[in-house]
N, C-alpha and C. Protein backbone atom coordinates (compact mmCIF):
# COMPACT_ATOMS: atom_id res chain seq x y z
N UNK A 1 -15.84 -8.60 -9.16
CA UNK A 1 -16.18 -9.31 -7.95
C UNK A 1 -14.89 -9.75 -7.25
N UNK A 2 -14.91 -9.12 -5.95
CA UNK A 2 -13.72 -9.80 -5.65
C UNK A 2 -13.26 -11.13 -4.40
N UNK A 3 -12.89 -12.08 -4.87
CA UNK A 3 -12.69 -13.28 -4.07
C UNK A 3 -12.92 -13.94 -3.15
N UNK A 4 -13.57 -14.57 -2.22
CA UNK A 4 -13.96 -14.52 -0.79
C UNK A 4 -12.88 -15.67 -0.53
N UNK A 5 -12.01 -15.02 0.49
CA UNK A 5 -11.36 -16.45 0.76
C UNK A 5 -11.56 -17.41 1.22
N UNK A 6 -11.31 -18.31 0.63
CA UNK A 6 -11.48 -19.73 1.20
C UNK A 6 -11.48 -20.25 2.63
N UNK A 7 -10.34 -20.15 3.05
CA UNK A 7 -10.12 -20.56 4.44
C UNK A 7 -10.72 -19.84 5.50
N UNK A 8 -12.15 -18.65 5.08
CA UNK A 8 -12.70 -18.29 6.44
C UNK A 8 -14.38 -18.52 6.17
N UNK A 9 -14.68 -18.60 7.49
CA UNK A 9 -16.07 -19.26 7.26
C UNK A 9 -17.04 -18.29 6.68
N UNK A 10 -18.32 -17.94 7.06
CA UNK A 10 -19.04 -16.84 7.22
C UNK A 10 -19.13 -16.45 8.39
N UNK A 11 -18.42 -16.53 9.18
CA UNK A 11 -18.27 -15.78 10.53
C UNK A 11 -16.76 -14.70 10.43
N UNK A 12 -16.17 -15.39 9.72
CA UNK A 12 -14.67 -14.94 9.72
C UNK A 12 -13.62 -15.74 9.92
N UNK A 13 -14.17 -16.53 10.70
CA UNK A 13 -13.53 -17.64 11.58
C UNK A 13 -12.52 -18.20 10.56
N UNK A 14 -11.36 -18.65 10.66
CA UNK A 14 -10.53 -19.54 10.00
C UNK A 14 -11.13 -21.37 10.10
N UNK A 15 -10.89 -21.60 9.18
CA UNK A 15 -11.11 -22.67 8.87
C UNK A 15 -10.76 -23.57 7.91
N UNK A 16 -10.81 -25.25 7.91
CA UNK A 16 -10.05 -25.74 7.27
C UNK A 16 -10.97 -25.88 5.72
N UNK A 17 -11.01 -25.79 4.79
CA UNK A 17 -11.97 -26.54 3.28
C UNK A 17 -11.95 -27.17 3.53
N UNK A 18 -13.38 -28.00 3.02
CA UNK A 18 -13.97 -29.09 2.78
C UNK A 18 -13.88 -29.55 1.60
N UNK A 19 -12.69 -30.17 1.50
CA UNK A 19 -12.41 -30.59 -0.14
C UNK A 19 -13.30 -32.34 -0.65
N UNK A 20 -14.04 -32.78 0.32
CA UNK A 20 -14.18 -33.91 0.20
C UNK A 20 -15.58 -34.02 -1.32
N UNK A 21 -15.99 -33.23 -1.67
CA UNK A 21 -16.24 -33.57 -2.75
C UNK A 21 -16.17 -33.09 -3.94
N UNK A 22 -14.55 -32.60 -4.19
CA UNK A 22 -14.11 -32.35 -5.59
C UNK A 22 -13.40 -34.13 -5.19
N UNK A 23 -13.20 -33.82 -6.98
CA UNK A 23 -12.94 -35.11 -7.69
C UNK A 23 -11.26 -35.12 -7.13
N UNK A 24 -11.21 -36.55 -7.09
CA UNK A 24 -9.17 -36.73 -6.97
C UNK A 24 -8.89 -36.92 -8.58
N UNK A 25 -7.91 -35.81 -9.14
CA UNK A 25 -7.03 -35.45 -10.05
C UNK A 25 -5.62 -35.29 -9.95
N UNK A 26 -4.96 -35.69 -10.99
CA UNK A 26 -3.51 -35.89 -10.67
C UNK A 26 -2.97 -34.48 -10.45
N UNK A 27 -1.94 -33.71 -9.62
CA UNK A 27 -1.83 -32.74 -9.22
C UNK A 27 -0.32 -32.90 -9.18
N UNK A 28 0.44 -31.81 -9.37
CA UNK A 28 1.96 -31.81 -9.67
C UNK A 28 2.15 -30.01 -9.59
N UNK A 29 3.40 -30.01 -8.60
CA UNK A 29 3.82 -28.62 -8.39
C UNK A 29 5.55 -28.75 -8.04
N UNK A 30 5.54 -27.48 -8.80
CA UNK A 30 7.36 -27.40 -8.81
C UNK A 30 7.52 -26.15 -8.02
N UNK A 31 8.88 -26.05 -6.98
CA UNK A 31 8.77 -24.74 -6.10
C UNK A 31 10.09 -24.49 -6.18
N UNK A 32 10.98 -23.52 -6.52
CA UNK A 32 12.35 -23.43 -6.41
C UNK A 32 12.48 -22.03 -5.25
N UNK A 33 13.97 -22.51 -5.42
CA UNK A 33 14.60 -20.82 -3.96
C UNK A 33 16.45 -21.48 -4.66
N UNK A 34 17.01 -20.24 -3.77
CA UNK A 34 18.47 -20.23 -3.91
C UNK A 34 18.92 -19.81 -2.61
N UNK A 35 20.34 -20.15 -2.35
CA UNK A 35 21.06 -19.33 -1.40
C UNK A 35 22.42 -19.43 -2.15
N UNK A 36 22.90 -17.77 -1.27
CA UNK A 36 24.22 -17.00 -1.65
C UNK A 36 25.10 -17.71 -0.94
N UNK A 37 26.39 -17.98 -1.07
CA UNK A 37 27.55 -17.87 -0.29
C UNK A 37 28.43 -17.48 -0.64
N UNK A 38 29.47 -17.58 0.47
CA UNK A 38 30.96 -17.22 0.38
C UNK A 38 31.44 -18.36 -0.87
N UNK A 39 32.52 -17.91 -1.75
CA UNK A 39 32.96 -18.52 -2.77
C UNK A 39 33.70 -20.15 -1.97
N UNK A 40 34.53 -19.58 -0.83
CA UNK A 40 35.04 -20.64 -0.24
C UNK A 40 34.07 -22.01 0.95
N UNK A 41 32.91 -21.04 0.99
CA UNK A 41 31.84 -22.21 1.46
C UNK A 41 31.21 -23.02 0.54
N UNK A 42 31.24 -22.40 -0.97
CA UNK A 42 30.52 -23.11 -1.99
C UNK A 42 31.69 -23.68 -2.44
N UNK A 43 32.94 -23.60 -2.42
CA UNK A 43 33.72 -24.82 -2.90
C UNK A 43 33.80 -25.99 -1.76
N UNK A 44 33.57 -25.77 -0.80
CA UNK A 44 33.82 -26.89 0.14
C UNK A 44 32.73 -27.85 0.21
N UNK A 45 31.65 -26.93 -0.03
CA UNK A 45 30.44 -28.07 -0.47
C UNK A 45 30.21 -28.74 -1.76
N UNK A 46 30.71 -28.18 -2.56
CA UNK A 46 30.86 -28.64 -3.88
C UNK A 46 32.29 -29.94 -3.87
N UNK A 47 32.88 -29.96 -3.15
CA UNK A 47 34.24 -30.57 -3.30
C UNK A 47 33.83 -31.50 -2.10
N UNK A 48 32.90 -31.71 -1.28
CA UNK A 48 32.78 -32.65 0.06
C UNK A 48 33.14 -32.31 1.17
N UNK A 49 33.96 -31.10 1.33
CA UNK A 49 34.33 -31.13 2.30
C UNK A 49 34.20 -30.22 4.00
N UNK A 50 32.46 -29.84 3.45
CA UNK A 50 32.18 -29.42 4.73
C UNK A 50 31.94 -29.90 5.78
N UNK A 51 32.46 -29.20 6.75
CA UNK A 51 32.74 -29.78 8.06
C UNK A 51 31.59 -30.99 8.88
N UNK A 52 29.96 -30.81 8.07
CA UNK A 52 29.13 -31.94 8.52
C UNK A 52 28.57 -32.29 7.29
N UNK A 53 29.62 -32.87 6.61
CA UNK A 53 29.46 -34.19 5.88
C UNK A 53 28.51 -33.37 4.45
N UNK A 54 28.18 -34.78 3.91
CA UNK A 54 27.56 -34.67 2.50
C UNK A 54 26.30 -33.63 2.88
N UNK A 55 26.53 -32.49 2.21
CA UNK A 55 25.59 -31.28 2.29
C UNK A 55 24.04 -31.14 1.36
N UNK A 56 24.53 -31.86 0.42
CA UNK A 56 23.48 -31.75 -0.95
C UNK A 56 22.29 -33.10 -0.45
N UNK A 57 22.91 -34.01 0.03
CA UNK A 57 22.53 -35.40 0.21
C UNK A 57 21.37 -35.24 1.40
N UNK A 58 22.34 -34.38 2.85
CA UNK A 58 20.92 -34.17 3.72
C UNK A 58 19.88 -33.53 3.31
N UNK A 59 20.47 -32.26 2.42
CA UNK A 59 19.43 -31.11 1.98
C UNK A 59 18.40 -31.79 1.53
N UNK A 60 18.55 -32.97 0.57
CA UNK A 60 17.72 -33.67 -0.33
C UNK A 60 16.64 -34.13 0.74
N UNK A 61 17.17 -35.14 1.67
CA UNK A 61 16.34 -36.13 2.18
C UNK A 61 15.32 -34.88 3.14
N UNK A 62 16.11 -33.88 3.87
CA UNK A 62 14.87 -33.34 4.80
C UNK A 62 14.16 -31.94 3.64
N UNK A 63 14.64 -32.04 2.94
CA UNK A 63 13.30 -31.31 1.64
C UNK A 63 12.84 -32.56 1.67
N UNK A 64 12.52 -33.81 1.05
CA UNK A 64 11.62 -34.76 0.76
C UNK A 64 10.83 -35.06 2.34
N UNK A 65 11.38 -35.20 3.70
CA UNK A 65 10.62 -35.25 4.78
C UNK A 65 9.88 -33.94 5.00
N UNK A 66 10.81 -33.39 4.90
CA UNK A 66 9.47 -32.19 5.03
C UNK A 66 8.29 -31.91 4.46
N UNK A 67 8.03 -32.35 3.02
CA UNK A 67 6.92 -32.33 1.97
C UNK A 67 6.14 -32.99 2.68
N UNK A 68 6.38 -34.40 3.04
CA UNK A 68 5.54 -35.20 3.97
C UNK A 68 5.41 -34.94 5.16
N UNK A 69 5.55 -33.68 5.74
CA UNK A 69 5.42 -33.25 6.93
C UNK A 69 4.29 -31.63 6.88
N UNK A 70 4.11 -31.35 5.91
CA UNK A 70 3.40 -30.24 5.11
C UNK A 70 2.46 -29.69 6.18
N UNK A 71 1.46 -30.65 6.63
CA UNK A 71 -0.02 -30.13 6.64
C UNK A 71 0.11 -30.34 8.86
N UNK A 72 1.57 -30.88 9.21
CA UNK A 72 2.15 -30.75 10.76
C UNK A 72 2.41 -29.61 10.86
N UNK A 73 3.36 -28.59 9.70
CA UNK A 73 3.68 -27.31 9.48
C UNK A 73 2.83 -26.33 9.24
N UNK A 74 2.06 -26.21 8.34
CA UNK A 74 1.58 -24.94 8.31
C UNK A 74 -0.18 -25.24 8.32
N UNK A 75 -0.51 -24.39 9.04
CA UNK A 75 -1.80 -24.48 9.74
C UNK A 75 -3.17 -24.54 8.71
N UNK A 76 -3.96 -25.14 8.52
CA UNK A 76 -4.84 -25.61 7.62
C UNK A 76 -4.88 -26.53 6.17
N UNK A 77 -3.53 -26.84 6.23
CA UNK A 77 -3.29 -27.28 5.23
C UNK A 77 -3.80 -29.24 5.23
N UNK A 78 -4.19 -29.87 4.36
CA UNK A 78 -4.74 -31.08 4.52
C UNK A 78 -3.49 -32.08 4.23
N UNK A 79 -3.74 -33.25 5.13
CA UNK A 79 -2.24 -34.01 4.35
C UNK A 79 -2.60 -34.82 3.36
N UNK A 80 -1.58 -34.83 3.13
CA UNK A 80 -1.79 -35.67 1.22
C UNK A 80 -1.10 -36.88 1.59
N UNK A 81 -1.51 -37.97 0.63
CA UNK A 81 -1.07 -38.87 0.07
C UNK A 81 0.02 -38.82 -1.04
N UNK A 82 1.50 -38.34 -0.63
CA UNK A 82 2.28 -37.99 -2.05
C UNK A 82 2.50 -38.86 -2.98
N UNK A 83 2.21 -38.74 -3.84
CA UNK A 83 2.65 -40.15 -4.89
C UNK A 83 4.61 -39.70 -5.39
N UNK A 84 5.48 -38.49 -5.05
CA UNK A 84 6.28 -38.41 -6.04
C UNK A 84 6.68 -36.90 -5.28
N UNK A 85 7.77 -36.92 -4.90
CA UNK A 85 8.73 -36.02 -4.02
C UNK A 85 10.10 -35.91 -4.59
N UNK A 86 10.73 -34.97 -4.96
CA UNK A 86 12.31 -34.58 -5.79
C UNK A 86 12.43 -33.42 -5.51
N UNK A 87 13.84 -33.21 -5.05
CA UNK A 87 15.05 -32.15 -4.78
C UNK A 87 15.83 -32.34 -5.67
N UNK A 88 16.01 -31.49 -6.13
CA UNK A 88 17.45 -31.18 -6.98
C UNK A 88 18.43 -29.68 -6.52
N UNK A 89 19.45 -30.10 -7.20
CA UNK A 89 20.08 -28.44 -6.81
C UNK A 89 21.16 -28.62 -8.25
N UNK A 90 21.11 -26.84 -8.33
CA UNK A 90 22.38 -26.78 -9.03
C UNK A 90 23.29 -25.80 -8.66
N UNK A 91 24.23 -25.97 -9.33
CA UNK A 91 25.16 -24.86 -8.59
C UNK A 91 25.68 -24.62 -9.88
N UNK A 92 25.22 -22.72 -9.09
CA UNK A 92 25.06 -21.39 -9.43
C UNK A 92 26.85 -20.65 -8.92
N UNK A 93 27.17 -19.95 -9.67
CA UNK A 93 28.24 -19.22 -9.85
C UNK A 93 28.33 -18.12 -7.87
N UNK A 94 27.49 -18.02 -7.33
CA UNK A 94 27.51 -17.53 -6.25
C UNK A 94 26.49 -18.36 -5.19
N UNK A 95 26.44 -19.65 -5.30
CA UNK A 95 25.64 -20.56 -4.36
C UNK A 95 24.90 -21.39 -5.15
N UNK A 96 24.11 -21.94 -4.63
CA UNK A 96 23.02 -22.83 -5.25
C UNK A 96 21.45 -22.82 -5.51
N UNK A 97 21.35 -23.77 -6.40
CA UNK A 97 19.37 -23.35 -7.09
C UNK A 97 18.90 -24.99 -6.55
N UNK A 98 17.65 -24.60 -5.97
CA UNK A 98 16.87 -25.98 -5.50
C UNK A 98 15.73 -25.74 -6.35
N UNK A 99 15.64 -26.98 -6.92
CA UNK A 99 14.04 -27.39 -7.37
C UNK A 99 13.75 -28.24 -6.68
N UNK A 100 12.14 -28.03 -6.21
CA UNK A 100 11.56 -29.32 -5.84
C UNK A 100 10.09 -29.78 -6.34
N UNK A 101 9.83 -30.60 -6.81
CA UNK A 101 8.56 -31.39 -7.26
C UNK A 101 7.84 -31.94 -6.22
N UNK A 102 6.60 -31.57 -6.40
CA UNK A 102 6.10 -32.80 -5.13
C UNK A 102 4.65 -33.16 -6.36
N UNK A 103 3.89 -34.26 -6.27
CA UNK A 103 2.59 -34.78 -6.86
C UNK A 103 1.87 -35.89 -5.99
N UNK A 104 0.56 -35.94 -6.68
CA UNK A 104 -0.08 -36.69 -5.72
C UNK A 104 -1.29 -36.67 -6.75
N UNK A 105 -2.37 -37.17 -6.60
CA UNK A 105 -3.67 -37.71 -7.01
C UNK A 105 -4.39 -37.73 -5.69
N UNK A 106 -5.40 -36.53 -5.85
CA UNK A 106 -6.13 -35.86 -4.85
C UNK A 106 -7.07 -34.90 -5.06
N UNK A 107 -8.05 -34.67 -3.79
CA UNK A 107 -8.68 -33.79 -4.27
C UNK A 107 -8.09 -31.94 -4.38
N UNK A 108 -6.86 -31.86 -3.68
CA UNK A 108 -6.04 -30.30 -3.35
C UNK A 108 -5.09 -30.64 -3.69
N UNK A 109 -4.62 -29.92 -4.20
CA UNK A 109 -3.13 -29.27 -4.52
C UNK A 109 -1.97 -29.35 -3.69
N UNK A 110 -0.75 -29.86 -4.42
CA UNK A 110 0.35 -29.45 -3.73
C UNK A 110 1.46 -28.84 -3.58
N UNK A 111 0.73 -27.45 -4.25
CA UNK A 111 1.81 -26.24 -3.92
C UNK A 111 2.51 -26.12 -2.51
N UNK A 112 1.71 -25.73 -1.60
CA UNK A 112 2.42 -25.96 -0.56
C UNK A 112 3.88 -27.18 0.09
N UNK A 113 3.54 -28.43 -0.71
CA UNK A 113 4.56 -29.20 -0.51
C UNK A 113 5.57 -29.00 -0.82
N UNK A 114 5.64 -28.44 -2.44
CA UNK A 114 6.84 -28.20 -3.17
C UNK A 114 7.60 -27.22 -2.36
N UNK A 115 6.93 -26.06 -2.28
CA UNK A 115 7.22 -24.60 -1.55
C UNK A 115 7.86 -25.10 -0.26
N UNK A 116 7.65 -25.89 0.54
CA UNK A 116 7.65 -26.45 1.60
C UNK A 116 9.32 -27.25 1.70
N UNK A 117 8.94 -27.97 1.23
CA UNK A 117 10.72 -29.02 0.30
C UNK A 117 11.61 -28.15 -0.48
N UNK A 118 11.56 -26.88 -0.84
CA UNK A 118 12.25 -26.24 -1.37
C UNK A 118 12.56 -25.58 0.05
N UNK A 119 12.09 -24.84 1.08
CA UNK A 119 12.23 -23.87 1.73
C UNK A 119 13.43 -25.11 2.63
N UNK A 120 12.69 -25.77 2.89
CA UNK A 120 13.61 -27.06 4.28
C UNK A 120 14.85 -27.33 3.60
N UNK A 121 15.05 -27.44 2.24
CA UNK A 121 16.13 -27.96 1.74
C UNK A 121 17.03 -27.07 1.96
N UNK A 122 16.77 -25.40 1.34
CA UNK A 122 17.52 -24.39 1.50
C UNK A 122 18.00 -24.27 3.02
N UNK A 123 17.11 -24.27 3.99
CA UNK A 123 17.39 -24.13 5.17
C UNK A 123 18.52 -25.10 5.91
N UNK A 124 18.35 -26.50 5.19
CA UNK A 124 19.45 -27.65 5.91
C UNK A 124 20.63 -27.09 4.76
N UNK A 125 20.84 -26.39 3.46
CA UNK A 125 22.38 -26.07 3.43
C UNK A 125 22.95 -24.97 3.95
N UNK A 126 21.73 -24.33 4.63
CA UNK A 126 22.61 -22.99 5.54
C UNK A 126 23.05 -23.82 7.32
N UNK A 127 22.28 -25.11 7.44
CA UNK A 127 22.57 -25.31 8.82
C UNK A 127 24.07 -26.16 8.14
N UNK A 128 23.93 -26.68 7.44
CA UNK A 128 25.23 -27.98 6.98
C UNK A 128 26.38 -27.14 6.87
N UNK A 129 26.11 -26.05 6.23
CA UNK A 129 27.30 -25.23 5.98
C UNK A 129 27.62 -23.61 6.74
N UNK A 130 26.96 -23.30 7.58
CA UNK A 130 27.08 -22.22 8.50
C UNK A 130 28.41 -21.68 9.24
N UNK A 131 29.06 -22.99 9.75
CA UNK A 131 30.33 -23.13 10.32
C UNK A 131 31.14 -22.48 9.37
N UNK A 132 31.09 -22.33 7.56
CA UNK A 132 31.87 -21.55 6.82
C UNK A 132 31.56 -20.33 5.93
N UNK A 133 30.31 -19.85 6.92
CA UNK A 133 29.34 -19.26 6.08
C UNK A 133 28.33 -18.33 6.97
N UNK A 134 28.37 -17.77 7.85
CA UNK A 134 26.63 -17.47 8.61
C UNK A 134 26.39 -16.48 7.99
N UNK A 135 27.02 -15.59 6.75
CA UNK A 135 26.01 -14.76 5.86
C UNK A 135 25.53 -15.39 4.74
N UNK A 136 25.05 -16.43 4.51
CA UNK A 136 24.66 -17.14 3.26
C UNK A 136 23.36 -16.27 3.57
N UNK A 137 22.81 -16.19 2.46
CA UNK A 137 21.59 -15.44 2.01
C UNK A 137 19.84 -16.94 1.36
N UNK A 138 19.15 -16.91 1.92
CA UNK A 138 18.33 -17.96 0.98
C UNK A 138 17.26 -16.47 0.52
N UNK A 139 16.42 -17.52 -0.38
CA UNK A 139 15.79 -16.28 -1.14
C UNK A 139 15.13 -17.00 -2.81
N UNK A 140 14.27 -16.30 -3.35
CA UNK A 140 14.15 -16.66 -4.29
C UNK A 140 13.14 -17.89 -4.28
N UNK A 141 12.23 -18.01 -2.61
CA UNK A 141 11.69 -18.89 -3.15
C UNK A 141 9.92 -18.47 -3.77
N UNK A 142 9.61 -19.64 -4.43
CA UNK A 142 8.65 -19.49 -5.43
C UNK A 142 8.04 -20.66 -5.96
N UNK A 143 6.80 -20.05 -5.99
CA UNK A 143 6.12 -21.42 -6.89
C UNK A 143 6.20 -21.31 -8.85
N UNK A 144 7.17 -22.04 -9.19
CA UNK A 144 7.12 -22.57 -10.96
C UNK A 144 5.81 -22.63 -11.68
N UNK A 145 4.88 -23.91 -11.36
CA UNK A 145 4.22 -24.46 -12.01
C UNK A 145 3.20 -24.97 -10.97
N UNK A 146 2.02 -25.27 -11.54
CA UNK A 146 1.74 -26.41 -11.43
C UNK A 146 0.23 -26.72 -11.78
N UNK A 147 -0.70 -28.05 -12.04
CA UNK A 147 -1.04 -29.13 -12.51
C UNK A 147 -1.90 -29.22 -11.92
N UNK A 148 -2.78 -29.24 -12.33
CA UNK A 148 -4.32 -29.66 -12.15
C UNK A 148 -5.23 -29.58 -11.49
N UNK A 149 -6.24 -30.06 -10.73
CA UNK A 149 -7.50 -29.44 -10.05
C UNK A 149 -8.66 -28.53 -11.09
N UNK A 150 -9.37 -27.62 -10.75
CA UNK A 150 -10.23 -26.99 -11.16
C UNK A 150 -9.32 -26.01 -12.35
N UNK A 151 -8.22 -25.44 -11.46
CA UNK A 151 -7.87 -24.23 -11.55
C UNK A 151 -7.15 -24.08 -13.01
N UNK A 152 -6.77 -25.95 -13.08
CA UNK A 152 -5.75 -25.83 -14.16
C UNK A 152 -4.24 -25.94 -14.11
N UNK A 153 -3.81 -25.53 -15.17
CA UNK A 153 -2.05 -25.36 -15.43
C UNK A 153 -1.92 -24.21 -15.05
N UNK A 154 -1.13 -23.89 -14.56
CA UNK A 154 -0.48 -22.89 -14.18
C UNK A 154 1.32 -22.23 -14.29
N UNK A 155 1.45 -21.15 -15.30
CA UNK A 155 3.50 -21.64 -14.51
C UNK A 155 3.75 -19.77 -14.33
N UNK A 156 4.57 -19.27 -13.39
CA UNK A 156 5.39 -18.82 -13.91
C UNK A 156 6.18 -17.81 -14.85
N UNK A 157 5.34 -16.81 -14.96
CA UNK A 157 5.97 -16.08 -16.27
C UNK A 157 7.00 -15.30 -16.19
């Protein structure tokens, strides 16, 4: 049997779910991506000294605004109540790795958030650092994991 998607009615029509009577369950999703650079753009961000300031620091905050901006962005999506938003990055031998977490206690999921805060984050270190860099590469993004609802655990293989 195969799937009927969700988001269209019985007309075809797009439309938003009616999630209002599944149960609110704690819900947790991890979304990572990377971008490439030049060796000398990733030392300057690594060392402070790209030309607009602390690079890792904005990346952080507009991945975390953006999660909370989710359901303004992409079309059908419901907004959440986040209980718990995190960026991280590490740095990778040819650029950097973003994780991002997003959770909430709800009735939907927040894959999309994570995915969402990972993609914005990547995107503010190609704008922060472009001036030493406009072939940086992003890529790699993806959903990890994640936590609860009907569907279950989920990660990754």
């Amino acid at each position: 049997m195969t799937p009927k998607p969700t988001h269209l009615d019985e007309t075809g029509a797009a439309h938003m779910v009616d999630v209002g009577a599944k149960p609110a369950t704690e819900r947790r999703a991890v979304a990572a991506g990377r971008i490439t650079m030049s060796a000398g753009a990733l030392e300057a961000v690594r060392s402070g000294n790209a030309p607009k300031g602390d690079v890792l620091s904005t990346a952080r905050i507009a991945g975390i605004m953006a999660a909370k901006r989710t359901a303004d962005l992409i079309p059908l999506c419901h907004p959440l109540a986040l209980t718990r938003v995190s960026v991280e990055f590490e740095w990778e031998s040819t650029g950097i790795a973003v994780r991002a977490i997003a959770a909430t206690t709800g009735p939907t999921g927040v894959e999309m958030e994570a995915l969402t805060a990972a993609s914005v984050a990547l995107l503010t270190l190609y704008d922060m650092a472009k001036a030493l860099d406009r072939a940086m590469v992003l890529g790699d993004i993806r959903l990890l994991e994640k936590s609860g609802g009907r569907s279950g655990d989920w990660r990754a293989g």
